[in-house]
C-alpha atoms as a PDB file:
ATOM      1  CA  UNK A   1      47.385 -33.540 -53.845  1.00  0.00           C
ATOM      2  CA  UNK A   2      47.792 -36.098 -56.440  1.00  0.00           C
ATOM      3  CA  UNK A   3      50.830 -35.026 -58.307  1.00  0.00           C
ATOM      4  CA  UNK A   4      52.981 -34.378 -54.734  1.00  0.00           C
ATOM      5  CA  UNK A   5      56.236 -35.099 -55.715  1.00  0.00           C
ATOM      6  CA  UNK A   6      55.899 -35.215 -59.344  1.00  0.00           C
ATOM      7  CA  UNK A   7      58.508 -33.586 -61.708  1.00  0.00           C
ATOM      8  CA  UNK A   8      56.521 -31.665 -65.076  1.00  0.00           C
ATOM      9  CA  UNK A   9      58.094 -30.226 -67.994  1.00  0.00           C
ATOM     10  CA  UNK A  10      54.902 -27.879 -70.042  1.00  0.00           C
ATOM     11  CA  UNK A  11      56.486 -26.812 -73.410  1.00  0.00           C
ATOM     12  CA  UNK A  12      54.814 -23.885 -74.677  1.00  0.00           C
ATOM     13  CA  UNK A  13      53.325 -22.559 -70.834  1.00  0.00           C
ATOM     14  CA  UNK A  14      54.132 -19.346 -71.502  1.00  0.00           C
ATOM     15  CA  UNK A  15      50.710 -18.536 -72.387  1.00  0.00           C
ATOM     16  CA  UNK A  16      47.364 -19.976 -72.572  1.00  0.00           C
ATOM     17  CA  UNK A  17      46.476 -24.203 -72.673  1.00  0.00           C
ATOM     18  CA  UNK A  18      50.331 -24.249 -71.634  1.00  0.00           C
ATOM     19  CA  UNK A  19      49.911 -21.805 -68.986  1.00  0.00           C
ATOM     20  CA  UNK A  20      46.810 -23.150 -67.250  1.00  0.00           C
ATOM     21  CA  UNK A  21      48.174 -26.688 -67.354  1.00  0.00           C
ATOM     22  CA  UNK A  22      51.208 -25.258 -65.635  1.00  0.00           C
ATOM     23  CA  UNK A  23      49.234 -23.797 -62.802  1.00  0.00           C
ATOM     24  CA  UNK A  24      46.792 -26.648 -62.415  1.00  0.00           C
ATOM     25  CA  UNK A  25      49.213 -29.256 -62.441  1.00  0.00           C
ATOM     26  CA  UNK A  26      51.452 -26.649 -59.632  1.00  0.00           C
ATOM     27  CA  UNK A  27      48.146 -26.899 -57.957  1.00  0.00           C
ATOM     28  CA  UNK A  28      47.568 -30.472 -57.568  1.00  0.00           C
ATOM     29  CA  UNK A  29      51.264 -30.897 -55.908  1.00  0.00           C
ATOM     30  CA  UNK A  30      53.728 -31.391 -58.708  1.00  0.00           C
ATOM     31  CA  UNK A  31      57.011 -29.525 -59.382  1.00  0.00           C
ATOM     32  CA  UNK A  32      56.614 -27.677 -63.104  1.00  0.00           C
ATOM     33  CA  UNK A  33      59.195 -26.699 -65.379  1.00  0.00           C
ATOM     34  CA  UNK A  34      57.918 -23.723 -67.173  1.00  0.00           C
ATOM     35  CA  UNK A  35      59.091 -23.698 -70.923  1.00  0.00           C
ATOM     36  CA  UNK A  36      58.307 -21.328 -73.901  1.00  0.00           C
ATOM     37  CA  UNK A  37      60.393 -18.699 -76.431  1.00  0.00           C
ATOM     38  CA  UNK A  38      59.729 -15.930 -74.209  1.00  0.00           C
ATOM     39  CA  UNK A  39      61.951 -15.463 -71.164  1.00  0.00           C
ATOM     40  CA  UNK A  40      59.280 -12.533 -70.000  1.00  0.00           C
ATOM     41  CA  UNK A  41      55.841 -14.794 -70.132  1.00  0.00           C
ATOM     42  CA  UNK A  42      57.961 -17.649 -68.631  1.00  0.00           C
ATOM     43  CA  UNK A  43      59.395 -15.628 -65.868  1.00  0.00           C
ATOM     44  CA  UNK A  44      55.741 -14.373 -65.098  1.00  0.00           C
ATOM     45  CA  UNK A  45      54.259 -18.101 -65.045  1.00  0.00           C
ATOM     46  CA  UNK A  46      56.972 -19.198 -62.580  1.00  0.00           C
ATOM     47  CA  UNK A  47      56.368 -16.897 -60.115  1.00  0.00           C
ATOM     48  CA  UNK A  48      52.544 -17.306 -60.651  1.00  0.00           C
ATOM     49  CA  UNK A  49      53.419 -21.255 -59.317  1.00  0.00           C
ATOM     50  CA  UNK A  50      55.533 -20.575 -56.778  1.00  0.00           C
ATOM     51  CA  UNK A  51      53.173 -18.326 -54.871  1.00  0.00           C
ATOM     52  CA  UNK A  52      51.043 -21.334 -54.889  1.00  0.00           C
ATOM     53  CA  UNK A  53      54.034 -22.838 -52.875  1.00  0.00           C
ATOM     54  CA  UNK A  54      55.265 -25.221 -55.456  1.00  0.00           C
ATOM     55  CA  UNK A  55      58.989 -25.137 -56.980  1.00  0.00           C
ATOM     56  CA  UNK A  56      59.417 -23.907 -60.708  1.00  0.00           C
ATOM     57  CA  UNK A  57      62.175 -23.776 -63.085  1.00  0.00           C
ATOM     58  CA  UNK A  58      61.830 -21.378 -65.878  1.00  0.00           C
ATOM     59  CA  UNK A  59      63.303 -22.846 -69.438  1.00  0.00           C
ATOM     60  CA  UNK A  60      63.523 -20.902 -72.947  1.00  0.00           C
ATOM     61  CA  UNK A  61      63.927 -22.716 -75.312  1.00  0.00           C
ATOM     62  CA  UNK A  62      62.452 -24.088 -78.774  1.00  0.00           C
ATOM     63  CA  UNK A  63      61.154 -27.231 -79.169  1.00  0.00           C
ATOM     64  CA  UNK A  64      62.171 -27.410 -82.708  1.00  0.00           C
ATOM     65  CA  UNK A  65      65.795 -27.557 -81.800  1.00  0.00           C
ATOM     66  CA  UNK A  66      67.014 -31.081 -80.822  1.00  0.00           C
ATOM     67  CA  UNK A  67      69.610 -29.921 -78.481  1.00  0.00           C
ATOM     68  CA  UNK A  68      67.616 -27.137 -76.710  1.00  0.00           C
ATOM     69  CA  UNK A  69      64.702 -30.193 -75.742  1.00  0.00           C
ATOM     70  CA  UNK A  70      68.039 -32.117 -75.102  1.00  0.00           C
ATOM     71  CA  UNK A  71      69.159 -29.852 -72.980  1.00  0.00           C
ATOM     72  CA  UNK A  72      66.124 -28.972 -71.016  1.00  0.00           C
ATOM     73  CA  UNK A  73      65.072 -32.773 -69.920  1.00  0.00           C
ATOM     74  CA  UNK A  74      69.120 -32.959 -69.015  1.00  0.00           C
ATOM     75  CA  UNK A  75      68.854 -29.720 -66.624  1.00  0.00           C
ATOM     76  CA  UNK A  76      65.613 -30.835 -65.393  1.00  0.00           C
ATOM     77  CA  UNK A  77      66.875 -34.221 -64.051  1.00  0.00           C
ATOM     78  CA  UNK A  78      69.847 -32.639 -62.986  1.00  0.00           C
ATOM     79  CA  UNK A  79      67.479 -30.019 -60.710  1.00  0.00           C
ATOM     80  CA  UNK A  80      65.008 -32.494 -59.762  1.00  0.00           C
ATOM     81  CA  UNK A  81      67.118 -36.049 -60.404  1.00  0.00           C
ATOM     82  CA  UNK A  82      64.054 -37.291 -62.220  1.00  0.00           C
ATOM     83  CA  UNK A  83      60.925 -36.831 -64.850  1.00  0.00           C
ATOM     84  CA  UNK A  84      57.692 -38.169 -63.985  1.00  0.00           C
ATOM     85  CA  UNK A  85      55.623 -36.176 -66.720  1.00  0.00           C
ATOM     86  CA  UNK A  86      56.344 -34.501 -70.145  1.00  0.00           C
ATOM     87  CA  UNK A  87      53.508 -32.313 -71.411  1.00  0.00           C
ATOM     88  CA  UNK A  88      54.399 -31.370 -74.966  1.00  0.00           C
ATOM     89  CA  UNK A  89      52.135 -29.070 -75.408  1.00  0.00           C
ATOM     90  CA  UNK A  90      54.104 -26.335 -77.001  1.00  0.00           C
ATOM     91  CA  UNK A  91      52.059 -25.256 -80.981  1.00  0.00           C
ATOM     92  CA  UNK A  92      51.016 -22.872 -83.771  1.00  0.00           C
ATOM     93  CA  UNK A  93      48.438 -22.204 -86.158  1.00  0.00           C
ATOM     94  CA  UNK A  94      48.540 -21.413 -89.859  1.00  0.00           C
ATOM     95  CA  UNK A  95      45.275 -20.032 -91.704  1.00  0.00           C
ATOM     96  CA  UNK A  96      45.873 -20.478 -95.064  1.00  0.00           C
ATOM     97  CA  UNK A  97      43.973 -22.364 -98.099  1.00  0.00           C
ATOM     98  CA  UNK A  98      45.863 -25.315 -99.058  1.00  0.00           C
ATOM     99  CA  UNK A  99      46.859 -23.537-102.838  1.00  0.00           C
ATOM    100  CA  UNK A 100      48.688 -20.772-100.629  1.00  0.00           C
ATOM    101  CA  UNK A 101      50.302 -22.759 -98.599  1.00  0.00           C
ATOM    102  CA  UNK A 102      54.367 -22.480 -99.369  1.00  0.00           C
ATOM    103  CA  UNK A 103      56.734 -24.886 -98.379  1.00  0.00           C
ATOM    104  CA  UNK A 104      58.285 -22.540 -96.058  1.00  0.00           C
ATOM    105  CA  UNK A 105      54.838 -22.340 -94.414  1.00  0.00           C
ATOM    106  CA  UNK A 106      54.540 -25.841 -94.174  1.00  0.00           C
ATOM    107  CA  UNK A 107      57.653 -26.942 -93.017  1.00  0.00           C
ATOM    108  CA  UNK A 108      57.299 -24.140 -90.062  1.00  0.00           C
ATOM    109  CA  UNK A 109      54.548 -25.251 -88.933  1.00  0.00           C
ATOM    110  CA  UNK A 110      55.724 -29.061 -88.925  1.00  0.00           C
ATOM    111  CA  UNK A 111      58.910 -28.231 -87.797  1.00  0.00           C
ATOM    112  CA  UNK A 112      56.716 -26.921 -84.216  1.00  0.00           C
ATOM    113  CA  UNK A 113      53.604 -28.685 -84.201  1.00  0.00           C
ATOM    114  CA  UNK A 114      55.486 -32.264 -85.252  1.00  0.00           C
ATOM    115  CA  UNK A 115      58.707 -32.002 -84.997  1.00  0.00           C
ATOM    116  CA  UNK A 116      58.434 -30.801 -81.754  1.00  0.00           C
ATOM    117  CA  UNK A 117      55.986 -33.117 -79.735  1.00  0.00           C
ATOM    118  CA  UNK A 118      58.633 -35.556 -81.629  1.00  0.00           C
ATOM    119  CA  UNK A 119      61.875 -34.356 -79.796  1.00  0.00           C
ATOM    120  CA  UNK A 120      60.377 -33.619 -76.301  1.00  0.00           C
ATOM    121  CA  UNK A 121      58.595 -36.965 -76.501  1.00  0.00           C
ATOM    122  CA  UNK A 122      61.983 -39.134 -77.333  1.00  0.00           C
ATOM    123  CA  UNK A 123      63.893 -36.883 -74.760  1.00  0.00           C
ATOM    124  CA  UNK A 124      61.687 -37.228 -72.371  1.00  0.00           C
ATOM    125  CA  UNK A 125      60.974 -41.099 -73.049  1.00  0.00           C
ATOM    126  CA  UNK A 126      64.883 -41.871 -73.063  1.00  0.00           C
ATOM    127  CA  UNK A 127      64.769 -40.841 -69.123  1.00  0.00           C
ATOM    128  CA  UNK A 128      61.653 -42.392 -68.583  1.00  0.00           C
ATOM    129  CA  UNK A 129      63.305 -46.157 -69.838  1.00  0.00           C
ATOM    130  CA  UNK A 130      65.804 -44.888 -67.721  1.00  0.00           C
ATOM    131  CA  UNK A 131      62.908 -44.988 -64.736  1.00  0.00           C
ATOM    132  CA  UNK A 132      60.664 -47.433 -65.580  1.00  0.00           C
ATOM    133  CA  UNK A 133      57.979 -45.249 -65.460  1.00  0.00           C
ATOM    134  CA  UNK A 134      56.838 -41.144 -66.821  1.00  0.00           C
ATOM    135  CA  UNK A 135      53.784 -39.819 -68.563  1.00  0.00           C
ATOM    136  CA  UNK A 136      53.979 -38.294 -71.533  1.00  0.00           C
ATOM    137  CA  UNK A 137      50.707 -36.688 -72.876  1.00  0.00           C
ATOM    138  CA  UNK A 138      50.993 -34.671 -76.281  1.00  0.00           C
ATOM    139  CA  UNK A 139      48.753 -31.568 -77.410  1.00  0.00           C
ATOM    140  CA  UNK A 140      46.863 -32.773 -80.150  1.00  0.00           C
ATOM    141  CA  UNK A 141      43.293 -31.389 -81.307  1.00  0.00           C
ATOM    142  CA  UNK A 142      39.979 -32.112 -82.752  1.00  0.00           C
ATOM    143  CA  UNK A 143      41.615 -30.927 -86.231  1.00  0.00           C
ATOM    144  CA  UNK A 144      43.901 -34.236 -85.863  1.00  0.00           C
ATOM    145  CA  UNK A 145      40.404 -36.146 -86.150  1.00  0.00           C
ATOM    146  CA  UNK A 146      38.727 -34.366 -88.378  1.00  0.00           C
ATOM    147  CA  UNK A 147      40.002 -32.084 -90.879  1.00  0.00           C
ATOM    148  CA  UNK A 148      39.073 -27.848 -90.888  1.00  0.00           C
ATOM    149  CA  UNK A 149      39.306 -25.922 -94.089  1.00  0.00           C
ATOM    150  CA  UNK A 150      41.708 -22.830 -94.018  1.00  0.00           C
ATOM    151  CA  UNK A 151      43.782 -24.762 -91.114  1.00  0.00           C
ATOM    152  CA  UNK A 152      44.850 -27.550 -94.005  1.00  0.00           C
ATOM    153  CA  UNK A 153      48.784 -27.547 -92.747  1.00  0.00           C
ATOM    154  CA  UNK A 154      47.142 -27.216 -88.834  1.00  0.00           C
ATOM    155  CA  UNK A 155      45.184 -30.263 -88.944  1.00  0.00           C
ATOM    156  CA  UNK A 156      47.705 -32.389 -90.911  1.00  0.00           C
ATOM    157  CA  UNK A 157      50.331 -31.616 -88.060  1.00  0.00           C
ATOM    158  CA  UNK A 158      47.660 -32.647 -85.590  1.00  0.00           C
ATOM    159  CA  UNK A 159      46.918 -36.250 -87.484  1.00  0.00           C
ATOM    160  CA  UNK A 160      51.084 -36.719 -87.243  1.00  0.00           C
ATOM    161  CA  UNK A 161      50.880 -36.006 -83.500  1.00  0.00           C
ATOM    162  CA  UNK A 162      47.731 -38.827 -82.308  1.00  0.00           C
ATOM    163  CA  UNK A 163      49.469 -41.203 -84.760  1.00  0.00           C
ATOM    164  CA  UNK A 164      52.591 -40.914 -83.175  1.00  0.00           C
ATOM    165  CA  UNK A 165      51.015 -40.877 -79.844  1.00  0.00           C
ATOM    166  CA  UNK A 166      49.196 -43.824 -80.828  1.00  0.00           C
ATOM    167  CA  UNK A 167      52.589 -45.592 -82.053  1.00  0.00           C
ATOM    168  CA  UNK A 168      54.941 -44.208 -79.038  1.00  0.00           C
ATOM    169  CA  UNK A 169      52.742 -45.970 -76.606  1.00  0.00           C
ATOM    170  CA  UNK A 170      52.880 -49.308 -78.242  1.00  0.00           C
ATOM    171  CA  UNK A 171      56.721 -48.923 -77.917  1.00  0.00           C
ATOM    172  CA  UNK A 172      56.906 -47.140 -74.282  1.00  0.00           C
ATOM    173  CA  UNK A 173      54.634 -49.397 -72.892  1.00  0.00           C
ATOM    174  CA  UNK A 174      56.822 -52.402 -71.757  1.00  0.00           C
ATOM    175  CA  UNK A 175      58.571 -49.535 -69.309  1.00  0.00           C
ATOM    176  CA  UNK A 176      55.548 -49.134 -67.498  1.00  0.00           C
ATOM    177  CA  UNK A 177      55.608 -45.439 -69.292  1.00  0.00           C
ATOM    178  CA  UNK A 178      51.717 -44.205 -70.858  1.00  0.00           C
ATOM    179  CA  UNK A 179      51.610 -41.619 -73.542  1.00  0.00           C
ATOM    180  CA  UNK A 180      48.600 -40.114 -74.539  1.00  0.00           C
ATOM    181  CA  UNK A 181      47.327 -36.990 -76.406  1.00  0.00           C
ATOM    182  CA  UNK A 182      44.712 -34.571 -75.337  1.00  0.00           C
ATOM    183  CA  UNK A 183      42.152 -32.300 -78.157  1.00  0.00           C
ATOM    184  CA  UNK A 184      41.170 -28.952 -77.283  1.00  0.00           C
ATOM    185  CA  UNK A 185      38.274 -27.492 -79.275  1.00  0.00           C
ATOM    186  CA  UNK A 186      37.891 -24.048 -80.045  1.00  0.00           C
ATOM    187  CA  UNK A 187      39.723 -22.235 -76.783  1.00  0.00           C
ATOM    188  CA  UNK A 188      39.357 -18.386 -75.614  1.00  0.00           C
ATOM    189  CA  UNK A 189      43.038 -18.161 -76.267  1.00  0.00           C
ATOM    190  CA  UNK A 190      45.232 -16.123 -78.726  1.00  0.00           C
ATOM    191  CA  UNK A 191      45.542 -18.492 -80.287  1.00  0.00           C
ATOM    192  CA  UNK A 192      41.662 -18.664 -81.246  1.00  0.00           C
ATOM    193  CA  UNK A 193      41.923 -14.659 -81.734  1.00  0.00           C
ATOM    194  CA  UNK A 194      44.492 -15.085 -84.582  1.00  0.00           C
ATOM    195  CA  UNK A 195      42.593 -18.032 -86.278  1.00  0.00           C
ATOM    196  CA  UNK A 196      39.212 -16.107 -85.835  1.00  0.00           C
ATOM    197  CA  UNK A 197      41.066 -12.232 -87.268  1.00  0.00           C
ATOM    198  CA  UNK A 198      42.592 -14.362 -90.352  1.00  0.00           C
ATOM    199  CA  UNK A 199      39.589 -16.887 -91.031  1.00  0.00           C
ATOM    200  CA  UNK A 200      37.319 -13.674 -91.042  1.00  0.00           C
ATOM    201  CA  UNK A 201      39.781 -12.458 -93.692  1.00  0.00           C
ATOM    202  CA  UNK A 202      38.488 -15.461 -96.566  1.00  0.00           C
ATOM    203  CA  UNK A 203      34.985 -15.418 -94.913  1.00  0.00           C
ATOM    204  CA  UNK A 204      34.835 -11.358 -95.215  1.00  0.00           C
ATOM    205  CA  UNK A 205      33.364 -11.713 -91.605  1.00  0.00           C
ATOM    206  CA  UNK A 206      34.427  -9.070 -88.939  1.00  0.00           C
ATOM    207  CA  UNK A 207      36.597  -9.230 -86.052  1.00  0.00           C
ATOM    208  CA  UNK A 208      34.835 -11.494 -83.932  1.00  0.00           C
ATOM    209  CA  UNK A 209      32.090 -13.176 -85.954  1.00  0.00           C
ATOM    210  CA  UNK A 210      34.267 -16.490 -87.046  1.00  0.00           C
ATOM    211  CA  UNK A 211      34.960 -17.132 -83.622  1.00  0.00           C
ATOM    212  CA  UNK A 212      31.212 -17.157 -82.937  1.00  0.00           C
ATOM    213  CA  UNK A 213      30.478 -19.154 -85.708  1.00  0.00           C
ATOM    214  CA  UNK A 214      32.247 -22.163 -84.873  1.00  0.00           C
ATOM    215  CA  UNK A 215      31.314 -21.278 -81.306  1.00  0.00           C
ATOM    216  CA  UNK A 216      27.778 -22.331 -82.096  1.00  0.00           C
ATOM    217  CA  UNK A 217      29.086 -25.653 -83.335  1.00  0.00           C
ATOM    218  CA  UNK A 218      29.804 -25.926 -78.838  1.00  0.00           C
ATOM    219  CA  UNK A 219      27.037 -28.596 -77.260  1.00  0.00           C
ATOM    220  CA  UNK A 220      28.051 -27.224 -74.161  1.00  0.00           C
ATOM    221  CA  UNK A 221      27.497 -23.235 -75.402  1.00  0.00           C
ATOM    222  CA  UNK A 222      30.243 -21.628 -74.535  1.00  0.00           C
ATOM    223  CA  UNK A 223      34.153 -21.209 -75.349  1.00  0.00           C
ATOM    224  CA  UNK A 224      36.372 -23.431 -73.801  1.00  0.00           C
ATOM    225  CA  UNK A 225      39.344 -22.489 -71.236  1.00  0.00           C
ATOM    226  CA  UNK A 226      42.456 -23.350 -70.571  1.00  0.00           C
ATOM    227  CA  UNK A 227      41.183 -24.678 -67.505  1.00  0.00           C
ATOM    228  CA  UNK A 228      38.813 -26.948 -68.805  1.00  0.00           C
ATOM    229  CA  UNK A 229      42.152 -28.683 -71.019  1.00  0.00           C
ATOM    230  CA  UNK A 230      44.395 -28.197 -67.972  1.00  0.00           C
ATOM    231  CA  UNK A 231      41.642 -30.980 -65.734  1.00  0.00           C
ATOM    232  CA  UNK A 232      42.134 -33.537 -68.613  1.00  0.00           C
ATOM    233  CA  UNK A 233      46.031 -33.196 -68.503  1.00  0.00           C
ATOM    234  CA  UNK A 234      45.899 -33.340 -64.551  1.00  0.00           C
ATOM    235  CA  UNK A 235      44.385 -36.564 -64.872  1.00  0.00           C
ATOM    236  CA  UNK A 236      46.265 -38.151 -67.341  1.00  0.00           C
ATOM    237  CA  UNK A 237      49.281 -37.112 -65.687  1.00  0.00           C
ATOM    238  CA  UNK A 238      48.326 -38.540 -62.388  1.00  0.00           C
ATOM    239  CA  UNK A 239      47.921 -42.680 -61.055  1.00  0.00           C
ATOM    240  CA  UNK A 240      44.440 -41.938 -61.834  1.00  0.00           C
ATOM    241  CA  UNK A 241      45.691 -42.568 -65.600  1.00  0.00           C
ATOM    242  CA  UNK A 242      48.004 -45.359 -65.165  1.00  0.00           C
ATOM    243  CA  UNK A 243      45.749 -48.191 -67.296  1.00  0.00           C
ATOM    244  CA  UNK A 244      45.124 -45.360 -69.948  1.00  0.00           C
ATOM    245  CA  UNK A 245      47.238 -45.556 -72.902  1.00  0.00           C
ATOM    246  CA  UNK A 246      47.805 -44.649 -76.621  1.00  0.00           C
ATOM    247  CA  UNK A 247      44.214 -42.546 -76.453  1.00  0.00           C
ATOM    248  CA  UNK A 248      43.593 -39.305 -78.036  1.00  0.00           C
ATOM    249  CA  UNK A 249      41.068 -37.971 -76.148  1.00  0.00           C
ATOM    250  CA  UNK A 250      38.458 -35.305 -77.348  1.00  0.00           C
ATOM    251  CA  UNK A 251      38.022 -32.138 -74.597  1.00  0.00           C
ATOM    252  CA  UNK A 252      36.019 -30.099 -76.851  1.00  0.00           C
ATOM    253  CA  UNK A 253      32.627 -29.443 -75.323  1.00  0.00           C
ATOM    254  CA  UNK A 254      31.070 -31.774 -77.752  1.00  0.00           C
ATOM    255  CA  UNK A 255      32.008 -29.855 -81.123  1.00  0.00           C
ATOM    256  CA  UNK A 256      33.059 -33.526 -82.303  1.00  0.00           C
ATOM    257  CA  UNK A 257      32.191 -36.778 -80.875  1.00  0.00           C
ATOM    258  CA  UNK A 258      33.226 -39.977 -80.549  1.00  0.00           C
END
């Protein structure tokens, strides 16, 4: 197993990407704290991982609140004594045209989407100085390489998150720490369901139909799954990884290229 011994804080793995990187990385040997806003879904996800043998740790808490990431990566280190890998993974969406968009909207979404990957990333880096070594990988997108109409505020979060990915590495990497940033495409997720029931809205396209619209736009033909995002992160967050660094890295079934 090529995470054995590994300590893993997944922020948002309550619930779909977050929960199948959870389990996968569980899987491959490492130790995963389980983190979301919902004690219930994080409570279920733990006890998925620890049937698979591995120790979990079950954390609520929002990763828009300095202290609360604070005080996660300080409990975790106190469990475990260490943190080897930080997947900040934790998000939102917004459908909205850009002329709607209020600055209560925006600032929500940023205060998740950015913000958030922001705090976990400098907690989590602070221990990793500390260590001389971690993986941090951030949940980014193929709307933070290319823009999508109606997810305006969406996409804009997901250009702050590469280019602070991009920037974070250039400063972690003296401590032998790698941060990258991995870019789902479109994912059978609820996520996906609310961007496909609120898109279909402006498009006046039933339940259903914007989701296979953009589906077609799939090389591969068909949806993506958590599991498909959840192999990228395993790698990244394993030795495999080590010479990788700064990357944003497209796991879309070829709906962009690059």
């Amino acid at each position: 197993m090529k995470l054995k011994g590994k300590v893993a804080i997944v922020t948002g793995a309550g619930r779909g990407i977050g929960r199948g990187i959870a389990i996968r990385l569980a899987q491959d040997g490492a130790e995963v704290v389980v983190n979301d806003i919902n004690s219930e879904t994080v409570n279920k996800v733990v006890k998925e991982i620890e049937a698979l043998g591995r120790k979990a740790l079950a954390i609520v808490a929002d990763v828009s609140n300095g202290p609360a990431v604070y005080a996660m990566v300080e409990k975790v280190v106190a469990e475990f004594g260490k943190l080897d890998i930080m997947v900040a993974n934790a998000g939102i969406a917004q459908v909205k045209q850009a002329i709607e968009i209020t600055e209560e909207d925006w600032d929500r979404i940023f205060a998740v989407n950015a913000k958030g990957i922001f705090l976990c990333d400098q907690a989590a880096a602070k221990q990793m100085i500390k260590q001389k070594r971690g993986k941090i990988i951030n949940c980014a997108s193929i709307a933070g390489h290319s823009g999508f109409g109606l997810l305006s505020s969406y996409s804009a979060t997901k250009f702050a998150v590469v280019g602070f990915t991009q920037a974070l590495a250039k400063e972690l990497g003296p401590y032998g720490i790698n941060v990258n940033a991995y870019c789902p495409g479109i994912v059978g997720t609820d996520m996906w369901d609310l961007i496909d029931e609120k898109m279909g809205i402006y498009l006046d396209l039933p339940k259903g139909e914007t989701l296979k619209k953009f589906s077609e736009l799939i090389t591969l033909g068909r949806v993506e799954t958590p599991e498909d995002v959840a192999c990228l992160v395993s790698y990244l967050a394993s030795a495999d990884a080590d010479y990788m660094t700064g990357q944003a890295i497209n796991i879309c079934g070829g709906v962009i290229m690059s």
